[in-house]
PDB file of N, CA and C in Angstrom:
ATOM      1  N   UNK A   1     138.437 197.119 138.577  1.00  0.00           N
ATOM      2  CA  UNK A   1     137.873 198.474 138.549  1.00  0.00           C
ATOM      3  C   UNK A   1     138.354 199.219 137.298  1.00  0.00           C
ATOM      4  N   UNK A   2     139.082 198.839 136.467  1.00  0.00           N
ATOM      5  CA  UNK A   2     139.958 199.795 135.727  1.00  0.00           C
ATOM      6  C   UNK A   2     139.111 198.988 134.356  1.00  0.00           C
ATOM      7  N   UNK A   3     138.508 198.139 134.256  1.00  0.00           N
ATOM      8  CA  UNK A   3     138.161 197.280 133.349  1.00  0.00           C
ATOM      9  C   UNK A   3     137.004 198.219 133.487  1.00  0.00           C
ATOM     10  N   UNK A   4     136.487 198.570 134.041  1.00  0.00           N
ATOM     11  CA  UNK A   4     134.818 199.161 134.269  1.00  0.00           C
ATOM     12  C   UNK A   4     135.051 200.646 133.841  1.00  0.00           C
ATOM     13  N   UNK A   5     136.030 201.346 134.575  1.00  0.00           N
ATOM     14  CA  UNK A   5     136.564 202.833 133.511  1.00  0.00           C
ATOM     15  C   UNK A   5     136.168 202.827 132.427  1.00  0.00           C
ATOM     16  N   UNK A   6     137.332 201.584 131.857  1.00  0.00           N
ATOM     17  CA  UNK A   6     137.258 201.963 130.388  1.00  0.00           C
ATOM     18  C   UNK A   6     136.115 201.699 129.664  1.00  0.00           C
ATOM     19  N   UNK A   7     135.262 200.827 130.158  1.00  0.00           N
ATOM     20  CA  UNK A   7     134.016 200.060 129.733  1.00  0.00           C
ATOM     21  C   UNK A   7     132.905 201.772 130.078  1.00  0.00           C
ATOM     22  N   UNK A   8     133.247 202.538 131.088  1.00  0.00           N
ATOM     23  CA  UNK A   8     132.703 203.646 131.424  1.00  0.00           C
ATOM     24  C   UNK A   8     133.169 204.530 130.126  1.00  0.00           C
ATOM     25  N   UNK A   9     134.293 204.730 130.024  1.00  0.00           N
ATOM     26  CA  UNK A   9     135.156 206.295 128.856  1.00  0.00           C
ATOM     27  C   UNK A   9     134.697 205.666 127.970  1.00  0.00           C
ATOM     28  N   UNK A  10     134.219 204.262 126.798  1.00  0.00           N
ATOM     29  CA  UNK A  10     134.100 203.833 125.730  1.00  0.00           C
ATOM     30  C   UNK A  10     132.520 204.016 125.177  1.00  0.00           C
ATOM     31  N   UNK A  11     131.869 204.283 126.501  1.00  0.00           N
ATOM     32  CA  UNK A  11     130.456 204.162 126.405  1.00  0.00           C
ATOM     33  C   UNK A  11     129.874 205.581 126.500  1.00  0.00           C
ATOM     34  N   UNK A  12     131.283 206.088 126.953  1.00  0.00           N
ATOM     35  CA  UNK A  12     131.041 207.811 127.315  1.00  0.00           C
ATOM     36  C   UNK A  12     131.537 208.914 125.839  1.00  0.00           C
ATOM     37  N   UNK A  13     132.439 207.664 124.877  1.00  0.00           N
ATOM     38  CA  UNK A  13     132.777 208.211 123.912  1.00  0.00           C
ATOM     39  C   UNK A  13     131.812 207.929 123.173  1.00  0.00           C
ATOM     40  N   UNK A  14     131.509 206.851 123.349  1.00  0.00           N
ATOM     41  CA  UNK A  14     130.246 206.680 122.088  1.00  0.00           C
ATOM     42  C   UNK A  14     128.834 207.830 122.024  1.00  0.00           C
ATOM     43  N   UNK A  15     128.293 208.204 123.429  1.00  0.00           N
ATOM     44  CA  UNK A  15     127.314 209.414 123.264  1.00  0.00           C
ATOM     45  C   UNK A  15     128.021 210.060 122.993  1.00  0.00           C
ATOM     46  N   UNK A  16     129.224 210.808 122.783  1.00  0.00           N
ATOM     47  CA  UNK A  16     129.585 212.097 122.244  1.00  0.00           C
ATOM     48  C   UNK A  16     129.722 212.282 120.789  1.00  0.00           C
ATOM     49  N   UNK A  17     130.145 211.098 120.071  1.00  0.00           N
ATOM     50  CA  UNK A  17     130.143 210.848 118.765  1.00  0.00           C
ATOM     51  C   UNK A  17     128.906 210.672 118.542  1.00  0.00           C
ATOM     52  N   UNK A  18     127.869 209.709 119.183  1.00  0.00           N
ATOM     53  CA  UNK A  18     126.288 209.563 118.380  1.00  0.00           C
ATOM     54  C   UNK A  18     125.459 210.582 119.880  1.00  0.00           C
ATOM     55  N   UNK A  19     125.519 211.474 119.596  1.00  0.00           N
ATOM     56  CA  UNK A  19     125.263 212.229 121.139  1.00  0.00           C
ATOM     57  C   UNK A  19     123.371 212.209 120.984  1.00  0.00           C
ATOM     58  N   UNK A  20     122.537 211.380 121.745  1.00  0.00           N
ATOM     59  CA  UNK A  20     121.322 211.744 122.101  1.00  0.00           C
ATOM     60  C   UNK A  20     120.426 210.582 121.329  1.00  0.00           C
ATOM     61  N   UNK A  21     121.975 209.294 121.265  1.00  0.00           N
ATOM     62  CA  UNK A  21     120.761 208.753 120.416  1.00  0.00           C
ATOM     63  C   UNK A  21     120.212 207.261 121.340  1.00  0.00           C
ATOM     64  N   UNK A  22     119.301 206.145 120.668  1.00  0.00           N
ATOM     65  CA  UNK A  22     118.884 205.325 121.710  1.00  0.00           C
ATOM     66  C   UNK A  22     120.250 203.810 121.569  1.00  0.00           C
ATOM     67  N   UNK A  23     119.908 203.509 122.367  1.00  0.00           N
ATOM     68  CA  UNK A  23     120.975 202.052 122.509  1.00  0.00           C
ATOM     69  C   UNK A  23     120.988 201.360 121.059  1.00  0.00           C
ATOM     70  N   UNK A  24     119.909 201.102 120.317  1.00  0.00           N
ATOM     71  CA  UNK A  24     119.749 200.360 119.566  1.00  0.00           C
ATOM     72  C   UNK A  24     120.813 201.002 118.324  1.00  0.00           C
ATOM     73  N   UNK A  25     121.520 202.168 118.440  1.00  0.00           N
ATOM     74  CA  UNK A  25     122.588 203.127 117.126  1.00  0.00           C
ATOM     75  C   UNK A  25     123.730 202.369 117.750  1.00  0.00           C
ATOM     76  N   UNK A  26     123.898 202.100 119.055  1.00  0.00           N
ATOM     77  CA  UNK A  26     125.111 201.520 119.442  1.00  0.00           C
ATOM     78  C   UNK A  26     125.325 200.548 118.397  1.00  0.00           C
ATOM     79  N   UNK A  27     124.619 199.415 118.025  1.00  0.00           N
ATOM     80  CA  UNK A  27     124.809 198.414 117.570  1.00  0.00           C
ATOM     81  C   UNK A  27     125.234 198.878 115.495  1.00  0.00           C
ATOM     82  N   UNK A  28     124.444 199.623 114.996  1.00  0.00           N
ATOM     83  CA  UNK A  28     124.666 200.501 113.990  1.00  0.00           C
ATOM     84  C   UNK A  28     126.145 200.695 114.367  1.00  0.00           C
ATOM     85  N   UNK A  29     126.402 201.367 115.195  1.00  0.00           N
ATOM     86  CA  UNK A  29     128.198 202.225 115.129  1.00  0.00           C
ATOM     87  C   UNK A  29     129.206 201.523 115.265  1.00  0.00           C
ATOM     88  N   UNK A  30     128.653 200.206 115.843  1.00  0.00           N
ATOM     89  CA  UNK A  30     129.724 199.032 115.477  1.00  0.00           C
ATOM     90  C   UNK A  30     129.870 198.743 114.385  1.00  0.00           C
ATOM     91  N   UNK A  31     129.051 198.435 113.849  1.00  0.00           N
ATOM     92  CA  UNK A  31     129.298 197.902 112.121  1.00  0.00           C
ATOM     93  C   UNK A  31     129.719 198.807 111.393  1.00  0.00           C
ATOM     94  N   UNK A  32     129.603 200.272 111.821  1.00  0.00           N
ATOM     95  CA  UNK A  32     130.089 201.560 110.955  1.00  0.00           C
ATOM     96  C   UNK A  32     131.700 201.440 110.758  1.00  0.00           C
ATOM     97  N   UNK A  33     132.183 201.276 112.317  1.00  0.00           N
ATOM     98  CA  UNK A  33     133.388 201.308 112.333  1.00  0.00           C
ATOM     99  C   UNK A  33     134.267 200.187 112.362  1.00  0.00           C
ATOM    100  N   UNK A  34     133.473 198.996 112.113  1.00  0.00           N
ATOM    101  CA  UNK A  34     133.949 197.558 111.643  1.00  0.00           C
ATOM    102  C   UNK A  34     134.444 198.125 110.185  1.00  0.00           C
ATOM    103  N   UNK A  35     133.172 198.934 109.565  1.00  0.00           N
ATOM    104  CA  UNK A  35     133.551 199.169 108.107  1.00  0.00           C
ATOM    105  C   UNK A  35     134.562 199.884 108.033  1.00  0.00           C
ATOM    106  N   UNK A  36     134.821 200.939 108.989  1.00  0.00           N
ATOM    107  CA  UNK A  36     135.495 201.997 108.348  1.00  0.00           C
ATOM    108  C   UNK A  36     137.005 201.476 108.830  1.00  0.00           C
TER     109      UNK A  36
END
């Protein structure tokens, strides 16, 4: 259950940083922050 939280807060951080956008930026914000 605690594996699913965080899998919940990581997915919950990500709309707040890319707030309103579609699934497909998820994959974009990985590589952003691979880069950065």
């Amino acid at each position: 259950k605690i594996k699913v939280n965080v899998i919940q807060a990581d997915r919950h951080s990500r709309r707040l940083i890319f707030s309103g956008k579609p699934k497909e930026s998820e994959e974009q914000s990985e590589k952003k922050k691979f880069l950065m």
